[in-house]
C-alpha atoms as a PDB file:
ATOM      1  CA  UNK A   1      -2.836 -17.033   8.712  1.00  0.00           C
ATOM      2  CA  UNK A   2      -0.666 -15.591  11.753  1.00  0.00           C
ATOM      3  CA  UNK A   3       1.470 -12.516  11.144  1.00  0.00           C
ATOM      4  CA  UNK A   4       5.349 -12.932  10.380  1.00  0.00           C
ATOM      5  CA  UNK A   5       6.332 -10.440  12.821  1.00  0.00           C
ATOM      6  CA  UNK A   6       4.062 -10.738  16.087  1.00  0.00           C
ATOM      7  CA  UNK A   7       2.077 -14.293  14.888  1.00  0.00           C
ATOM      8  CA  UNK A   8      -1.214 -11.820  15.766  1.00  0.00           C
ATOM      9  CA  UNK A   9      -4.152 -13.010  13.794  1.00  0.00           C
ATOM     10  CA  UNK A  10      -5.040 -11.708  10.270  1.00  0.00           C
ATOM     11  CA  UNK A  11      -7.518 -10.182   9.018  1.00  0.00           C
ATOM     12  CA  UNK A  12      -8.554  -9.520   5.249  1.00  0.00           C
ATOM     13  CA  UNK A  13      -9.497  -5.662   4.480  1.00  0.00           C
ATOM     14  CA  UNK A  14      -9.151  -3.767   1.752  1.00  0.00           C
ATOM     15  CA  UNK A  15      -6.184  -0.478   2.678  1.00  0.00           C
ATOM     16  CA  UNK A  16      -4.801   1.987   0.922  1.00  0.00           C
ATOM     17  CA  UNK A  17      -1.302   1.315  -1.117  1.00  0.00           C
ATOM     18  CA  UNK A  18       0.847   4.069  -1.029  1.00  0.00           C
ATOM     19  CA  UNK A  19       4.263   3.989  -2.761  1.00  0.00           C
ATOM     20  CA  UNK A  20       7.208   5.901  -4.758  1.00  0.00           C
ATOM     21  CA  UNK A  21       7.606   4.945  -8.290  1.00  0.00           C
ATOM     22  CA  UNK A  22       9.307   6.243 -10.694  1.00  0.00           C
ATOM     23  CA  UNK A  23      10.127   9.286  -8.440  1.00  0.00           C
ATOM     24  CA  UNK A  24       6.226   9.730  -7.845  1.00  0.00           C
ATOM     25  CA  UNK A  25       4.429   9.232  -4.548  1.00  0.00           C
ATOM     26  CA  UNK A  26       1.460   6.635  -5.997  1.00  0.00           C
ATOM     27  CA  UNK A  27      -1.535   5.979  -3.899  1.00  0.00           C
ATOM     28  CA  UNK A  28      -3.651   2.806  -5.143  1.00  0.00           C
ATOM     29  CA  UNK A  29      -6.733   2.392  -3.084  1.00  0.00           C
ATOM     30  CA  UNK A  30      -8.654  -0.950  -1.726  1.00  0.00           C
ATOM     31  CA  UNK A  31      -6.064  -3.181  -2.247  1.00  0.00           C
ATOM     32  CA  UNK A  32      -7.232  -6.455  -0.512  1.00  0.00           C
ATOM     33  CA  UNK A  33      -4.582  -7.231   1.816  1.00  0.00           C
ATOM     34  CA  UNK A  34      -4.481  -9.405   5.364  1.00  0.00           C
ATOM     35  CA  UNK A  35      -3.936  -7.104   8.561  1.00  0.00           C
ATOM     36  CA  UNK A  36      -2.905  -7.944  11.902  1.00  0.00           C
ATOM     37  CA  UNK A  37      -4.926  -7.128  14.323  1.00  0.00           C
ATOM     38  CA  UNK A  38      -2.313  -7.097  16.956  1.00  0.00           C
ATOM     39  CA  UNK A  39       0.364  -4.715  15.665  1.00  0.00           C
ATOM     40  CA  UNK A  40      -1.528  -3.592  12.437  1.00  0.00           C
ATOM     41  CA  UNK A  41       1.344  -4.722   9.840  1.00  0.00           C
ATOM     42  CA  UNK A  42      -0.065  -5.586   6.679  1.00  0.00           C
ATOM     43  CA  UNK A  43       0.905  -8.524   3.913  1.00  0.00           C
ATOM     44  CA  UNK A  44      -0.628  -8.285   0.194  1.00  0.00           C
ATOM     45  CA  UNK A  45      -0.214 -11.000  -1.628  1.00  0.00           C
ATOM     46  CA  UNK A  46       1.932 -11.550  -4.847  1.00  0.00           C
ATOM     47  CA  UNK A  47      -0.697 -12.234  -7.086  1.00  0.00           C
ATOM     48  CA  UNK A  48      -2.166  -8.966  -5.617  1.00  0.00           C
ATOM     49  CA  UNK A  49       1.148  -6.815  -6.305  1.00  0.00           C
ATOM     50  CA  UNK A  50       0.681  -8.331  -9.822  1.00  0.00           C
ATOM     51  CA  UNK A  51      -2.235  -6.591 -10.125  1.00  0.00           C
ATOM     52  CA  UNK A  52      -0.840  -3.141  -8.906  1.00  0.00           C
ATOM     53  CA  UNK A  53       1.766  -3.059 -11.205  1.00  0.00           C
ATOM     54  CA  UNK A  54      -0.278  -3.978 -14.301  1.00  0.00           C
ATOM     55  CA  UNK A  55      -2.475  -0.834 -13.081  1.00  0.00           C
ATOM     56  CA  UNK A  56       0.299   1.439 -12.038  1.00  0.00           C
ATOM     57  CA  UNK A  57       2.394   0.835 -15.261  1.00  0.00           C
ATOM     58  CA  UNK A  58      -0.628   0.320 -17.850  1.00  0.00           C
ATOM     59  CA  UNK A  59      -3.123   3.143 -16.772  1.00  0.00           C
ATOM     60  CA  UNK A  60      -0.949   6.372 -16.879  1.00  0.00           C
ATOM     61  CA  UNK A  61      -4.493   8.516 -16.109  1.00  0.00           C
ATOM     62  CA  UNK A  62      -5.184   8.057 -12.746  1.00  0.00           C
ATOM     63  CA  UNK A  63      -8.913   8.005 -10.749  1.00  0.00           C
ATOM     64  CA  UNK A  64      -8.231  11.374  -9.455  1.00  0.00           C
ATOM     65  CA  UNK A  65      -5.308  12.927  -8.093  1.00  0.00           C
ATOM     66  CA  UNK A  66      -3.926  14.137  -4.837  1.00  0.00           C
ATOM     67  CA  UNK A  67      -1.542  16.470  -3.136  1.00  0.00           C
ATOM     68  CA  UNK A  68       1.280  15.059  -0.652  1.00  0.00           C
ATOM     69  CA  UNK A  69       3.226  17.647   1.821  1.00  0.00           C
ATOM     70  CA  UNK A  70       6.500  16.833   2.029  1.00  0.00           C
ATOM     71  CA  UNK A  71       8.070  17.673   4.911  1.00  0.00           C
ATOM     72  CA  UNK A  72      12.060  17.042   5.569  1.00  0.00           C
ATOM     73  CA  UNK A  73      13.520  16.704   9.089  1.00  0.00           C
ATOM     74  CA  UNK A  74      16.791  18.517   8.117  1.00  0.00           C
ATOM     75  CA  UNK A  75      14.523  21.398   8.827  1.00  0.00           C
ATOM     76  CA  UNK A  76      13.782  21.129  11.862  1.00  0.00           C
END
């Protein structure tokens, strides 16, 4: 597979998902997803997105749990 954006070349890895839900920052890790290795944009799969939500909306206890700074640019 080529990439939509710069047709680089693929690659599968497994990344890290991060997300907002629900008004939550979510962070689902090795999700199997194809990388380019020419500008680094990823693509996961439907059936793959399938399987995040099921996760995300089924198991409400997560692995573990992290903290996210915020930071806002109005600040600055």
């Amino acid at each position: 597979m080529t990439c939509a954006f710069c047709k680089g070349e693929l690659e599968e890895r497994l990344i890290r998902y991060v997300s907002d839900f629900e008004g939550r920052v979510i962070i689902v890790e090795n999700v199997p997803a194809g990388v380019c290795i020419q500008c680094g944009e990823k693509i996961i799969r439907p059936e793959v997105v399938e399987r995040i939500q099921r996760v995300v909306w089924q198991h409400p206890s997560p692995r573990r749990r992290a903290q996210v700074p915020v930071y806002d640019l109005a600040d600055s």
